[in-house]
N, C-alpha and C. Protein backbone atom coordinates (compact mmCIF):
# COMPACT_ATOMS: atom_id res chain seq x y z
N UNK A 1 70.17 108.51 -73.28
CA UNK A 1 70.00 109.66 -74.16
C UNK A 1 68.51 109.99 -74.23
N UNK A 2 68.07 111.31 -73.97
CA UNK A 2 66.96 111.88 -74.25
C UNK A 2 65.89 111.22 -75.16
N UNK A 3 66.75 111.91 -76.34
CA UNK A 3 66.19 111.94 -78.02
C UNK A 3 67.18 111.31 -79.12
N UNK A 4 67.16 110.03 -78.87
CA UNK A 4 68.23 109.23 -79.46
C UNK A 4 67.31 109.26 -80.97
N UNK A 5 66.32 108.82 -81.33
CA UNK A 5 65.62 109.01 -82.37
C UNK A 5 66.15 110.04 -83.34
N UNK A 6 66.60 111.18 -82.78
CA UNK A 6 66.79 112.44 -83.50
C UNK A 6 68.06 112.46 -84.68
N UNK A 7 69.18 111.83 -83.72
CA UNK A 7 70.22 112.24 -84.01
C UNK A 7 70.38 111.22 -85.62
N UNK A 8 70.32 110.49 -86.08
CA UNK A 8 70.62 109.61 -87.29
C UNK A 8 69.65 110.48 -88.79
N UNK A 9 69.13 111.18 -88.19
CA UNK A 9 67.73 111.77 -89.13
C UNK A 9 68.79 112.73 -90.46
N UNK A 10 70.08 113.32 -90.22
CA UNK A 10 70.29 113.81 -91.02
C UNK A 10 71.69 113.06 -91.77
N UNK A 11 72.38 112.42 -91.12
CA UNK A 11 72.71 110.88 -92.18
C UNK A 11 72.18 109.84 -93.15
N UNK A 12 70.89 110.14 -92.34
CA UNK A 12 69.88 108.93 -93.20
C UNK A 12 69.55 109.70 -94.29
N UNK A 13 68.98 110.88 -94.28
CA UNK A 13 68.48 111.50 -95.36
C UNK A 13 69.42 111.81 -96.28
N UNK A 14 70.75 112.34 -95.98
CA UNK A 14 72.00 112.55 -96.93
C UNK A 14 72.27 111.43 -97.54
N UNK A 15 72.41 110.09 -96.97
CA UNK A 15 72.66 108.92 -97.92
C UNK A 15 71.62 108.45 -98.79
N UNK A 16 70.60 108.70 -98.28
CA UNK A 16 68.86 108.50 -99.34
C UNK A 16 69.24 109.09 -100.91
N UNK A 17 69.48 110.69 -100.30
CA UNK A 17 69.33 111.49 -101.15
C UNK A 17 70.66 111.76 -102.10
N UNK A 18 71.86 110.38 -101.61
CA UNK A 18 73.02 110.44 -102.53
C UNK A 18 73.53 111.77 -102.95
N UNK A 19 73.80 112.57 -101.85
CA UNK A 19 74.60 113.88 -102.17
C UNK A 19 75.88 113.58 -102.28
N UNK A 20 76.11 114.18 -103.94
CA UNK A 20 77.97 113.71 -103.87
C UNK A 20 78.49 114.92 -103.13
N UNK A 21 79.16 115.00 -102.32
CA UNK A 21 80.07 116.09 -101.38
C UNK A 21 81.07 115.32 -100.39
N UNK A 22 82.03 115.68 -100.11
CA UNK A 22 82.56 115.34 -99.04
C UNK A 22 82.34 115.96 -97.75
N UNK A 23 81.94 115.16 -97.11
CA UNK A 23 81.03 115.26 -95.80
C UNK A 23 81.82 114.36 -94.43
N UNK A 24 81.67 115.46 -92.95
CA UNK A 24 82.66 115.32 -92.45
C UNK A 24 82.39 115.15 -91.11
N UNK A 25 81.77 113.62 -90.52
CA UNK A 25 80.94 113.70 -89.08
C UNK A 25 82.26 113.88 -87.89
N UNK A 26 81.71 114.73 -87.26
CA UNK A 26 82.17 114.96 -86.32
C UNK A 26 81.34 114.57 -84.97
N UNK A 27 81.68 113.86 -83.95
CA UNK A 27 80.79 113.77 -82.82
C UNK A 27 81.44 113.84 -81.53
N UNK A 28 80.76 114.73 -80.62
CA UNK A 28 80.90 115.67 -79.67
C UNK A 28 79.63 115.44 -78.58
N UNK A 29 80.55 114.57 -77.41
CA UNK A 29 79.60 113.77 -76.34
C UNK A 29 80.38 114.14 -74.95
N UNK A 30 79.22 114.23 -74.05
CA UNK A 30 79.44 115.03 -72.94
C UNK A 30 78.21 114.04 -71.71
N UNK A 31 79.12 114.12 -70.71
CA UNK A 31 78.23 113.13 -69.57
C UNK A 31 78.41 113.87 -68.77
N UNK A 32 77.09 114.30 -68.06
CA UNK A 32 76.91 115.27 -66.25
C UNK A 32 77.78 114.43 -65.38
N UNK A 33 78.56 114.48 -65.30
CA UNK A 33 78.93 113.72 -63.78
C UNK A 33 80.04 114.62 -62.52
N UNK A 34 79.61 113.43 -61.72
CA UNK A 34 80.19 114.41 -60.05
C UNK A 34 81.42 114.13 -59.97
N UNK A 35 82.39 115.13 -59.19
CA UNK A 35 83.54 114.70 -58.97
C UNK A 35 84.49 115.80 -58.59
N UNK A 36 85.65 115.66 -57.84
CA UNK A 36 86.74 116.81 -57.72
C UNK A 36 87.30 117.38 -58.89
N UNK A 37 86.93 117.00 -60.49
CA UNK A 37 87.15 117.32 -62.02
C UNK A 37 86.28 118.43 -62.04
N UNK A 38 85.16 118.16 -61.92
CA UNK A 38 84.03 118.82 -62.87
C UNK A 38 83.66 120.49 -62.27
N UNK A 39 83.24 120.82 -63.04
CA UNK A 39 83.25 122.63 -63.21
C UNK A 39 82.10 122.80 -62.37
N UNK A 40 81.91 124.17 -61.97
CA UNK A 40 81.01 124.79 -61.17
C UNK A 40 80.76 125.80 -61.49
N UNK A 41 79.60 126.36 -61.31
CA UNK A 41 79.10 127.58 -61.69
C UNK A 41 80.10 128.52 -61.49
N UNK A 42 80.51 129.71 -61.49
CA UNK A 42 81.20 130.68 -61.71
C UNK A 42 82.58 130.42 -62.03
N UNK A 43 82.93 128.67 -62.68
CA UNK A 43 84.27 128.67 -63.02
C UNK A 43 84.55 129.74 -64.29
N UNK A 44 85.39 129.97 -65.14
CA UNK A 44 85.89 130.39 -66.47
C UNK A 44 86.90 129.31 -66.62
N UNK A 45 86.02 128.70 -68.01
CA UNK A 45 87.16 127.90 -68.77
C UNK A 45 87.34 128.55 -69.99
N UNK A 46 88.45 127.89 -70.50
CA UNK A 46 89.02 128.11 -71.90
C UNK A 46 88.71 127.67 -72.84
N UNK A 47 87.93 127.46 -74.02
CA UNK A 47 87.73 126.60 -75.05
C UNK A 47 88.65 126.35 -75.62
N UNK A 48 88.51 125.27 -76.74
CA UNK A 48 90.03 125.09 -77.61
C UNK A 48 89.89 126.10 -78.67
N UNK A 49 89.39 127.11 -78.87
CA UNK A 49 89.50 128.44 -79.60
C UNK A 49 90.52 129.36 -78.98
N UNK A 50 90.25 129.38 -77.56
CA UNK A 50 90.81 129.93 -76.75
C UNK A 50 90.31 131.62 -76.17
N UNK A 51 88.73 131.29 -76.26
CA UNK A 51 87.83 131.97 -75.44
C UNK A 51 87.48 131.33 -74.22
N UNK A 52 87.59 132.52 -73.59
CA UNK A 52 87.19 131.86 -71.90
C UNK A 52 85.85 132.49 -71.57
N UNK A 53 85.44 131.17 -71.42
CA UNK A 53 83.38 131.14 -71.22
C UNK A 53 83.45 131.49 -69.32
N UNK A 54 82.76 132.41 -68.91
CA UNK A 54 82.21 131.95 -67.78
C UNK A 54 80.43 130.96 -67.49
N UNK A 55 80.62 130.07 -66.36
CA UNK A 55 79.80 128.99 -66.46
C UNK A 55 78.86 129.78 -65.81
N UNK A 56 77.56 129.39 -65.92
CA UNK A 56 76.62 130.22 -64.91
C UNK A 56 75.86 128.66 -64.30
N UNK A 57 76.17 128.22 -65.49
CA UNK A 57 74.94 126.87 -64.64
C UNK A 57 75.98 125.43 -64.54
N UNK A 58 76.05 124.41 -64.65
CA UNK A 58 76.42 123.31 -64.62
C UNK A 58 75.84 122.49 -65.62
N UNK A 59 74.86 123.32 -66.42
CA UNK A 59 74.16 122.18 -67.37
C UNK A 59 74.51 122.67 -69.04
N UNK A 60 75.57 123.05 -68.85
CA UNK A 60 75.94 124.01 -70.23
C UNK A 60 77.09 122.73 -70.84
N UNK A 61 77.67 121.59 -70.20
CA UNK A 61 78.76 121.18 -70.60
C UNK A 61 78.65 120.68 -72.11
N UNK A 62 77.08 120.17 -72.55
CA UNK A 62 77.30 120.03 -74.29
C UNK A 62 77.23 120.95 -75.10
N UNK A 63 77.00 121.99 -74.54
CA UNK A 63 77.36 123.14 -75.52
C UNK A 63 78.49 123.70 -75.76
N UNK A 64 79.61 124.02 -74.10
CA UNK A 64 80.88 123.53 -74.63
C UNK A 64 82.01 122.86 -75.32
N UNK A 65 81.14 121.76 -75.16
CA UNK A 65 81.42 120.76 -75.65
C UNK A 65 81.29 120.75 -77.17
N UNK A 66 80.20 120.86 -77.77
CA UNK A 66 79.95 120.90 -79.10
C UNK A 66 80.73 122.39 -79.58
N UNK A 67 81.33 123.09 -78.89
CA UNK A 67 81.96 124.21 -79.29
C UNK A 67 83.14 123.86 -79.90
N UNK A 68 83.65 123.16 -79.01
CA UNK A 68 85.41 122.52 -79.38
C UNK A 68 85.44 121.85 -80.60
N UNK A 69 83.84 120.95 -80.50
CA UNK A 69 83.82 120.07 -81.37
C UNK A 69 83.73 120.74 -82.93
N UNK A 70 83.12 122.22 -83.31
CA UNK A 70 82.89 122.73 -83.94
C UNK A 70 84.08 123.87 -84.18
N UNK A 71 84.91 123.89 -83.28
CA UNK A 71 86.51 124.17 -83.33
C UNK A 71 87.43 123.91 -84.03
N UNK A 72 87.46 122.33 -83.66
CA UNK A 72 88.09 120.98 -84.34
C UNK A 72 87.80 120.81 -85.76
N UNK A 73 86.72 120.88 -85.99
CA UNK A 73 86.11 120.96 -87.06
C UNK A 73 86.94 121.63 -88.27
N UNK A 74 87.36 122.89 -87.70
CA UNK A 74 87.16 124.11 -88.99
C UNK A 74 88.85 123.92 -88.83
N UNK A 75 89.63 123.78 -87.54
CA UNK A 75 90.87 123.80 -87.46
C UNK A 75 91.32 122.43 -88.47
N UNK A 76 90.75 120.75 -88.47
CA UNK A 76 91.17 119.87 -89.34
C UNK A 76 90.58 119.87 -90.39
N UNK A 77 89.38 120.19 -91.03
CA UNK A 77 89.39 120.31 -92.23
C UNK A 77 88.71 121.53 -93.16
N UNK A 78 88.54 121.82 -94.11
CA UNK A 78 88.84 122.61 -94.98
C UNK A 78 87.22 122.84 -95.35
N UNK A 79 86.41 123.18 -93.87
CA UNK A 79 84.86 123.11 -94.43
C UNK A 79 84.34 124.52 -95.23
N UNK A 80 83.41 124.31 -95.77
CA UNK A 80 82.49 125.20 -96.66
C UNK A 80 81.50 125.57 -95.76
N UNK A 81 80.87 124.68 -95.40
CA UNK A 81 79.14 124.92 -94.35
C UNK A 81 79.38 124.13 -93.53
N UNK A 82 78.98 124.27 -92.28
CA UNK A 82 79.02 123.41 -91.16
C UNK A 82 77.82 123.43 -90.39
N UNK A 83 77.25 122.26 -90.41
CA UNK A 83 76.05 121.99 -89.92
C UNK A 83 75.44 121.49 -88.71
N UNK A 84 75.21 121.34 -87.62
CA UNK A 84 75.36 121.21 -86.64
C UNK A 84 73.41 120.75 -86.29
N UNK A 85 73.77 118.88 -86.20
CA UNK A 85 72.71 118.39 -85.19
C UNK A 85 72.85 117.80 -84.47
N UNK A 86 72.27 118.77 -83.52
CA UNK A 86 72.33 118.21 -82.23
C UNK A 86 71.05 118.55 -81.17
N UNK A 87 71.06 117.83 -80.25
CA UNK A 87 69.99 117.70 -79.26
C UNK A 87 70.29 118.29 -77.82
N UNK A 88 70.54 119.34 -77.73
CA UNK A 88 71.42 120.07 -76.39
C UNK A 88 70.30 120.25 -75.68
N UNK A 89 69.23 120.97 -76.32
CA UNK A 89 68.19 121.47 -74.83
C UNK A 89 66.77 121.13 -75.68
N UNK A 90 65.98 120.56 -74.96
CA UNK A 90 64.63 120.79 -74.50
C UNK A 90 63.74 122.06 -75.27
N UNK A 91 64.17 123.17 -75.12
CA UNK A 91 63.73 124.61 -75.36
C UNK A 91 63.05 124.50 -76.93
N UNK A 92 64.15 123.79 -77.73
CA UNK A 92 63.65 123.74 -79.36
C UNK A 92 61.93 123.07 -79.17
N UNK A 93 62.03 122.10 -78.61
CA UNK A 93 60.63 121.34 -78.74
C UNK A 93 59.71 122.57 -77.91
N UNK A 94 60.26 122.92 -76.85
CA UNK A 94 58.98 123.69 -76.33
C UNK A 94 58.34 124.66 -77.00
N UNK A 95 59.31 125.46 -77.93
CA UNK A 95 59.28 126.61 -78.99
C UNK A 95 58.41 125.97 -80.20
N UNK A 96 58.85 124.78 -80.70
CA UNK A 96 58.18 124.23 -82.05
C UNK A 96 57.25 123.19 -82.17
N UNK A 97 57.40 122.40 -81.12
CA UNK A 97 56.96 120.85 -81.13
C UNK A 97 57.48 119.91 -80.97
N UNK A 98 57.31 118.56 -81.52
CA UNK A 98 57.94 117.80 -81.86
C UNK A 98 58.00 117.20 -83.44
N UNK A 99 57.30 118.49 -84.37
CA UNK A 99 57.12 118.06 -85.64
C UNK A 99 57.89 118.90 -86.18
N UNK A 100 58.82 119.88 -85.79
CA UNK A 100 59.47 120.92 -86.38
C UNK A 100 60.99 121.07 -86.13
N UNK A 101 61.77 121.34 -86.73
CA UNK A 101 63.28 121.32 -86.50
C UNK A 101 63.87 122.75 -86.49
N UNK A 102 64.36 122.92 -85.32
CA UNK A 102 64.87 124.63 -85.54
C UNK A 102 65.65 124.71 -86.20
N UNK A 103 66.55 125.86 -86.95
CA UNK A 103 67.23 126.27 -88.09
C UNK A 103 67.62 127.51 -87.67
N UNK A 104 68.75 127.70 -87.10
CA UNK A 104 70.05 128.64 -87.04
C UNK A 104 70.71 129.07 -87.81
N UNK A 105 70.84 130.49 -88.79
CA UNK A 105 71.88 130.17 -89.34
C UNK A 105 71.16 131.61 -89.86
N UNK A 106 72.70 132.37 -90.19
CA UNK A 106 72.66 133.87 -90.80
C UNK A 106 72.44 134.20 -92.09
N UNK A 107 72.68 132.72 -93.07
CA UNK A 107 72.34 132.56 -94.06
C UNK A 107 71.34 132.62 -95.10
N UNK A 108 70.62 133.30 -95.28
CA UNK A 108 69.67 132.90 -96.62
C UNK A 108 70.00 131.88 -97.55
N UNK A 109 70.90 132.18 -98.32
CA UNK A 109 71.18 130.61 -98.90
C UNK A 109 71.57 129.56 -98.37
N UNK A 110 72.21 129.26 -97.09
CA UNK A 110 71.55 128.02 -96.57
C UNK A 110 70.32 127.42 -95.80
N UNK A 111 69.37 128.66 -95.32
CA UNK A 111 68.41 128.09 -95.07
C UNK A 111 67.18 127.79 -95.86
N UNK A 112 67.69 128.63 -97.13
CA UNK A 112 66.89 128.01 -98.59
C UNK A 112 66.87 126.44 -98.60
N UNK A 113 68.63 126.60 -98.27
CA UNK A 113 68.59 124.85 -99.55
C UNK A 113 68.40 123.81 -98.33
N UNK A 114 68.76 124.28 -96.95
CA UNK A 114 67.75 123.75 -96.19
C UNK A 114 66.74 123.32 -95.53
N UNK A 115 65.86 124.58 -95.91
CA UNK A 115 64.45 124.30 -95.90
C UNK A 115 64.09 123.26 -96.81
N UNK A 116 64.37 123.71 -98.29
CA UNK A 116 64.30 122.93 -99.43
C UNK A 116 64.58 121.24 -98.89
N UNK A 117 65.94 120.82 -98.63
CA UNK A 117 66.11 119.95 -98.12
C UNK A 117 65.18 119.14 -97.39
N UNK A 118 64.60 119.79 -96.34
CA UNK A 118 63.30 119.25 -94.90
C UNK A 118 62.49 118.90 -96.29
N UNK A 119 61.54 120.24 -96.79
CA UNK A 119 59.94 119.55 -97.42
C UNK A 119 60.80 118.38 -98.50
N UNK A 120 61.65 118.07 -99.30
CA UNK A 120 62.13 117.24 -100.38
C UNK A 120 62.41 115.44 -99.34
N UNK A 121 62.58 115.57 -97.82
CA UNK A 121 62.33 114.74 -97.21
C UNK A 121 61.44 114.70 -95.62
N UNK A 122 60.42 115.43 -96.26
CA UNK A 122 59.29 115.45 -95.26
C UNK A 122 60.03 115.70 -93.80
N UNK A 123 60.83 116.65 -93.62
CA UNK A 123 61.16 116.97 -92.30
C UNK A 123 61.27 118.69 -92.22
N UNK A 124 60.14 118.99 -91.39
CA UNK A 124 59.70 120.76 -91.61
C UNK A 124 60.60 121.19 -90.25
N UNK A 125 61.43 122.16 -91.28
CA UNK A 125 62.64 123.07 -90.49
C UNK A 125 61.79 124.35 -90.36
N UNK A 126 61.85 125.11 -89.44
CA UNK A 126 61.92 126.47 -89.31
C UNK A 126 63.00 127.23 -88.55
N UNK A 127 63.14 128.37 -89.36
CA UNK A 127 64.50 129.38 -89.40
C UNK A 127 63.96 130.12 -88.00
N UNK A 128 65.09 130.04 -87.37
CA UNK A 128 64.78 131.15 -85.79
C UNK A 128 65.50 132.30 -86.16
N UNK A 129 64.97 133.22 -84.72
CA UNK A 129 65.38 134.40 -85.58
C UNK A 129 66.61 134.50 -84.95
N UNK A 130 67.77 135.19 -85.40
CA UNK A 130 69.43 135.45 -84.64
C UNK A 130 69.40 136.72 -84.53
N UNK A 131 68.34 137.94 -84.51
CA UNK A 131 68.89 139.50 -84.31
C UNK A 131 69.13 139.75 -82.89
N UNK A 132 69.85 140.78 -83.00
CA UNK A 132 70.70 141.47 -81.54
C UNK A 132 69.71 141.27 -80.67
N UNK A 133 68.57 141.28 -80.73
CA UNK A 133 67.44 141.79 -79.28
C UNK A 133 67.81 140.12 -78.47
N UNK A 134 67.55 138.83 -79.41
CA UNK A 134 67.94 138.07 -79.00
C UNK A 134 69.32 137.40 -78.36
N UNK A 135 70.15 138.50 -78.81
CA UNK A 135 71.63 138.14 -78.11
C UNK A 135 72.28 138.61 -76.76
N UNK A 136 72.39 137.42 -75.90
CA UNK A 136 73.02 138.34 -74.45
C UNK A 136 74.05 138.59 -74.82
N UNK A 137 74.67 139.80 -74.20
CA UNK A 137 76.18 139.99 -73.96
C UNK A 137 76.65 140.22 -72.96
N UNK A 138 77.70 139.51 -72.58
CA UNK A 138 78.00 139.69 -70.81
C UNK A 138 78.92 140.94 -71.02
N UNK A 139 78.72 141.62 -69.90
CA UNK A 139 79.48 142.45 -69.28
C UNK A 139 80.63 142.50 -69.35
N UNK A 140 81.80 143.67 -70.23
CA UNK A 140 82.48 143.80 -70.52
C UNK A 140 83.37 143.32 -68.80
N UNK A 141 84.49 142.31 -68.78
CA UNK A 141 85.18 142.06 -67.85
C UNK A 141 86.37 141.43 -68.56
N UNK A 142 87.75 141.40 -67.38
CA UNK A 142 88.66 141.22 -68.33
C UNK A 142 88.93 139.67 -67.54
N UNK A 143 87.71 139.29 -67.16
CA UNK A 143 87.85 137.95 -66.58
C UNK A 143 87.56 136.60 -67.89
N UNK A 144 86.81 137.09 -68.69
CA UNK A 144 86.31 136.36 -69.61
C UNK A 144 85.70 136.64 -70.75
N UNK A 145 85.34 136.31 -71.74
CA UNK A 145 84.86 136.85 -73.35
C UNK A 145 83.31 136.39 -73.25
N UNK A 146 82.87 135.63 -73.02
CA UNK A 146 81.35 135.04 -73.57
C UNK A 146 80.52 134.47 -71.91
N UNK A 147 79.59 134.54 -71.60
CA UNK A 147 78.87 134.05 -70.29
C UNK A 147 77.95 133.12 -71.44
């Protein structure tokens, strides 16, 4: 693993900080490997939503992956906010550092109480931005929903 360091950072701090909530880990793991199985660029698969992604690269499988997982999620239990850490790409550090945590999310009030959250345990989040300029959209085809 990459950035094994990373991943325990927001368990540890939730049990520090004794949040009563019911809280609901989900984990969603994915290995590159070769074989007559594994996908190739211009396949279209299906998620368990039941959107069909076309692949462009071969290095997308934890993001699929964490898709289902974030699928699963909402299909077994009865969530409010769903929070999602994870270590998929590289790109966050090149964008922030290694002292900064990106922050997704359409929310104002959760990236309040998550910001709040970071400075209350010394871990500095910053909110990226999600407007349209930043969003691809593939080409209307009736081969697939999302590239």
């Amino acid at each position: 693993m990459k950035y094994p360091k990373l991943e325990p950072i927001g368990c540890h701090y939730a049990g520090a900080l004794d949040v009563k909530a019911n809280v609901v880990g989900v984990i969603a793991l994915a290995e590159n490997s070769v074989g007559p199985e594994a996908y190739r660029p211009s396949d279209i698969l299906t998620s368990l939503k039941g959107t069909t992604v076309h692949v462009n690269n071969t290095d997308a499988e934890g993001r699929l992956v964490l898709a289902d997982a974030m699928t699963y999620t909402q299909q077994q239990y009865n969530v409010h906010t769903m929070v999602d850490v994870a270590t998929l790409t590289g790109a966050i550090i090149i964008a922030l550092g290694h002292n900064f945590c990106g922050m997704f999310t359409p929310s104002d009030k959760l990236a309040t109480q998550l910001s709040d959250a970071g400075k209350a345990t010394d871990e500095a989040v910053w909110r990226m931005p999600l407007s349209a300029e930043f969003t691809q959209v593939a080409e209307s085809t009736s081969c697939f929903d999302m590239c």
